[in-house]
Protein backbone atom coordinates (compact mmCIF):
# COMPACT_ATOMS: atom_id res chain seq x y z
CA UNK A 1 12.92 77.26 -39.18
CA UNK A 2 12.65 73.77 -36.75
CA UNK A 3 15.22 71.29 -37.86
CA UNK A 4 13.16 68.35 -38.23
CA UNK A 5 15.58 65.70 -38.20
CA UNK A 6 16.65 66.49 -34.38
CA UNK A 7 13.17 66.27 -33.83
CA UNK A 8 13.36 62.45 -35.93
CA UNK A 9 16.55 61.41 -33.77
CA UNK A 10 14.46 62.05 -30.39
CA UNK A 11 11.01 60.76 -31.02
CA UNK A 12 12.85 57.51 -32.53
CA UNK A 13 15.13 57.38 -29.24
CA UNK A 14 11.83 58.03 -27.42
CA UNK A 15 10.23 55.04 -29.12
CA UNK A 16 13.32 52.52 -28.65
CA UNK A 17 13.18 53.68 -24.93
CA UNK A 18 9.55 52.73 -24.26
CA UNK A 19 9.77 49.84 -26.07
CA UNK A 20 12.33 48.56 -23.88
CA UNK A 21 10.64 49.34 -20.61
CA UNK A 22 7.33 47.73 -22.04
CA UNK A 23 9.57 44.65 -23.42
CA UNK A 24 11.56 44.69 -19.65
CA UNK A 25 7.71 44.70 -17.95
CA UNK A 26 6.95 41.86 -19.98
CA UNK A 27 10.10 39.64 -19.65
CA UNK A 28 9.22 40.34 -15.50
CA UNK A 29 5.53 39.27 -15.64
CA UNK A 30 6.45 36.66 -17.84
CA UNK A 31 9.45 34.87 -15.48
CA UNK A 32 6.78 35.92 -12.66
CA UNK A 33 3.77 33.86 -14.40
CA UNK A 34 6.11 30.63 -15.33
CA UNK A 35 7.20 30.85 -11.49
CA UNK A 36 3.58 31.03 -10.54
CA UNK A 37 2.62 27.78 -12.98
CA UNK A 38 5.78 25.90 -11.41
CA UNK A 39 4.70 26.60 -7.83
CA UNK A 40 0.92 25.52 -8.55
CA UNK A 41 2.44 22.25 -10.65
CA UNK A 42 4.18 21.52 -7.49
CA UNK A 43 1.38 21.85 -5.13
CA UNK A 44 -0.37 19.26 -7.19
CA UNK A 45 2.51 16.87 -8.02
CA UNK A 46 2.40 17.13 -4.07
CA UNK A 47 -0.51 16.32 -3.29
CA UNK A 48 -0.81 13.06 -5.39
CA UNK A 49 2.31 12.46 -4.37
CA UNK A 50 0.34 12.22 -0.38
CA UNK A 51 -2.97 10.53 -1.55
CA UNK A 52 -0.50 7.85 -2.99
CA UNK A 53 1.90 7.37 0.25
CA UNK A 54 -1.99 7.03 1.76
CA UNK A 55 -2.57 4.99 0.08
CA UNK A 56 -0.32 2.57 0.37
CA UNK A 57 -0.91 3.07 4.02
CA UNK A 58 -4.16 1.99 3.72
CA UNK A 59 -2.79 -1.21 1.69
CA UNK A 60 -0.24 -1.96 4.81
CA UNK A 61 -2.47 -1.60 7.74
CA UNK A 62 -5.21 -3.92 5.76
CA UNK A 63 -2.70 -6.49 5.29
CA UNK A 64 -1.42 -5.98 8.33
CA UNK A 65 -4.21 -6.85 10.29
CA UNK A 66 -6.27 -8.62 7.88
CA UNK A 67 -3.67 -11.26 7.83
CA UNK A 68 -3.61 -11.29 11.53
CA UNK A 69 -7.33 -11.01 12.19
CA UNK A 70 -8.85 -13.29 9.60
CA UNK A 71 -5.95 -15.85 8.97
CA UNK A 72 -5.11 -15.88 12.28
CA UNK A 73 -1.20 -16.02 10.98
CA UNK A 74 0.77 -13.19 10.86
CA UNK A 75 1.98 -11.33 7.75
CA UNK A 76 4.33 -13.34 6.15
CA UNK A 77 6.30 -13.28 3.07
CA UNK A 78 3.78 -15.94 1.30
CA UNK A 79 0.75 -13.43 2.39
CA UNK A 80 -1.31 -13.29 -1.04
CA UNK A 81 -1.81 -9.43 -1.25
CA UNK A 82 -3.58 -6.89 -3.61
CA UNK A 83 -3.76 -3.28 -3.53
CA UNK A 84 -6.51 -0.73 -5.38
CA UNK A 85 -7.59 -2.18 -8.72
CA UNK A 86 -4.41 -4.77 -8.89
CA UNK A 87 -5.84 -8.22 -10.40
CA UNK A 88 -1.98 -9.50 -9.58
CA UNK A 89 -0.51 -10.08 -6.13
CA UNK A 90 1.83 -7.55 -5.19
CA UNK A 91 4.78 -9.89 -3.60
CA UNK A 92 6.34 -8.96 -0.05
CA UNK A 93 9.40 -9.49 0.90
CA UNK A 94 11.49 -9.68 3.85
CA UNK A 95 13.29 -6.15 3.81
CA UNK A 96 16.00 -4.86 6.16
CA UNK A 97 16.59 -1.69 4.52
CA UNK A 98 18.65 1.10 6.33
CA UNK A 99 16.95 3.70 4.21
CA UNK A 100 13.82 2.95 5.96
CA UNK A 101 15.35 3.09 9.32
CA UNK A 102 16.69 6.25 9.01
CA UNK A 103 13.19 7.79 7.83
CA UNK A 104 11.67 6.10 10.99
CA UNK A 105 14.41 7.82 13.00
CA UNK A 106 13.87 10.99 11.11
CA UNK A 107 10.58 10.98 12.12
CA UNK A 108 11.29 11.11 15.94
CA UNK A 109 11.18 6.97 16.41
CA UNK A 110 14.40 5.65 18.62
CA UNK A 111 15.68 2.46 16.17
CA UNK A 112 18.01 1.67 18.35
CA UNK A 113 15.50 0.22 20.29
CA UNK A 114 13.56 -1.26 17.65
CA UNK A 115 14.22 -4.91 18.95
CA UNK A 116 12.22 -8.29 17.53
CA UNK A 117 10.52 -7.02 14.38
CA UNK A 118 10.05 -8.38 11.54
CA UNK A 119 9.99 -6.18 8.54
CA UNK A 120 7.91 -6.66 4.92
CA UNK A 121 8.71 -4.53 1.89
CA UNK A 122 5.72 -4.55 -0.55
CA UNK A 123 6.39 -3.95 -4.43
CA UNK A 124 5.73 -1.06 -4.93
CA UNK A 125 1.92 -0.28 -5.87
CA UNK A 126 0.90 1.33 -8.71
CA UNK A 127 -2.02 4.45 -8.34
CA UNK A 128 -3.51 6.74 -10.90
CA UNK A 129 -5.28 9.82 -9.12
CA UNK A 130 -6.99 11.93 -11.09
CA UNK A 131 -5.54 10.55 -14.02
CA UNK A 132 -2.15 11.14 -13.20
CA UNK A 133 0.08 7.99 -12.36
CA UNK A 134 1.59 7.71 -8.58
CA UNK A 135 3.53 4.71 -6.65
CA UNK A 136 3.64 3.70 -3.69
CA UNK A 137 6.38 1.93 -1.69
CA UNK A 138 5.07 0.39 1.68
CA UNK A 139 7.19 -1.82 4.48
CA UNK A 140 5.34 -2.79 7.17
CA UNK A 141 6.99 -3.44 10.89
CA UNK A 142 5.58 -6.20 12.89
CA UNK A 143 6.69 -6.61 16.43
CA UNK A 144 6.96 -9.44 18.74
CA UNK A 145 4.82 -9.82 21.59
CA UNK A 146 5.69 -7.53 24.67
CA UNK A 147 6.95 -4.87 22.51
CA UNK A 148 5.97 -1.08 23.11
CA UNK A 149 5.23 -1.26 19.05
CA UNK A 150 2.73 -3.28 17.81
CA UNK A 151 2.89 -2.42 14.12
CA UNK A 152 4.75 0.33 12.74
CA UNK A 153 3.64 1.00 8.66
CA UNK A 154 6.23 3.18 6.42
CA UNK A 155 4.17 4.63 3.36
CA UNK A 156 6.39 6.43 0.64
CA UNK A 157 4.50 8.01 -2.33
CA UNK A 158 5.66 9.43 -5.50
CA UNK A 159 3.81 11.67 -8.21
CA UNK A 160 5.16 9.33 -10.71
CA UNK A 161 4.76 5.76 -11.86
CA UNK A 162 6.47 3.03 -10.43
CA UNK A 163 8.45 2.32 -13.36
CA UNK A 164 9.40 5.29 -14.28
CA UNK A 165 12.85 7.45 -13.79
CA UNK A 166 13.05 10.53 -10.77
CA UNK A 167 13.40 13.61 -12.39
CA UNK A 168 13.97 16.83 -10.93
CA UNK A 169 9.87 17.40 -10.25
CA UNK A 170 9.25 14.45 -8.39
CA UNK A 171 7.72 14.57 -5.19
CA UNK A 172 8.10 12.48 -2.49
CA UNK A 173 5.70 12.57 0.28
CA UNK A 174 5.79 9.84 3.88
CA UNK A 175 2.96 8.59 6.02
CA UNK A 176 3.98 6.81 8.90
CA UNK A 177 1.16 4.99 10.88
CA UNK A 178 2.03 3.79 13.80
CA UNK A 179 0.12 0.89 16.41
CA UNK A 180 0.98 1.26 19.88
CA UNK A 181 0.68 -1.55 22.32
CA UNK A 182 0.54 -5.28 22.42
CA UNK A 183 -1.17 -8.14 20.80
């Protein structure tokens, strides 16, 4: 005669023992897929987080020289400028922020000899891309005559709106265009 319930107790402890591989194969792939959807959510936060700090690039080095090579002045704090699809001014002000600085010396520029500049801080701009809102936070350098600089343009962009809160998935990307030589 078989004893059937041995036969019970090890087909059930069989069962319970696959099941808990499978379930442990699909807790990995799971973590492995939500990893996978971060890292692709981050490659696009990044990337409008660039076309934004572009951007407002483009904004600064329009202003920049349109105010120089139209008005003939200068860009000044009472420059009347608008960005992308803005209908309102965007103000500038006169900025001497040590954060920026320190991302210009980051970036392999010598401040300490940054001599006779004036320096504009836009507000920052406002982007959608691809539906998705982005800022952009611009200060543009202007230099004296004689200077080795001629205009130096700090473009930080964010994959979130201006108004809004950091989090811990915002990007940050910088563009730094820089204008060698003298007027």
């Amino acid at each position: 005669m078989v004893n059937f319930k041995s036969n019970r107790a090890f087909v059930l402890l069989y069962a319970v023992l696959v099941a808990s591989v499978v379930l442990a194969i699909g807790f990995s792939l799971a973590n492995i897929i939500t990893k996978q959807i971060i890292l692709s959510s981050l490659g696009q936060s990044s990337r409008v987080a660039y076309y934004a700090a572009d951007g407002g690039r483009n904004c600064g080095r329009f202003w920049a020289h349109f105010a120089e090579i139209i008005t003939g002045l200068e860009l000044s704090a009472t420059t009347n400028v608008h960005c992308d699809k803005n209908s309102t001014p965007i103000n500038l002000t006169e900025s001497n922020n040590p954060l920026e600085l320190s991302l210009l010396k980051l970036y392999g520029i010598d401040t300490d000899t940054l001599v006779n500049y004036t320096a504009y801080s836009f507000d920052p701009i406002d982007f959608s891309i691809d539906s998705q809102p982005a800022c952009a936070k611009v200060t543009v350098f202007n230099f004296e005559f004689g200077e080795y600089y001629r205009t130096i343009i700090l473009s930080r962009g964010f994959n979130i709106a201006c108004n809004s809160s950091a989090t811990n998935r915002t990007v940050s990307r910088t563009v730094i265009d820089i204008d060698l030589g003298q007027k």
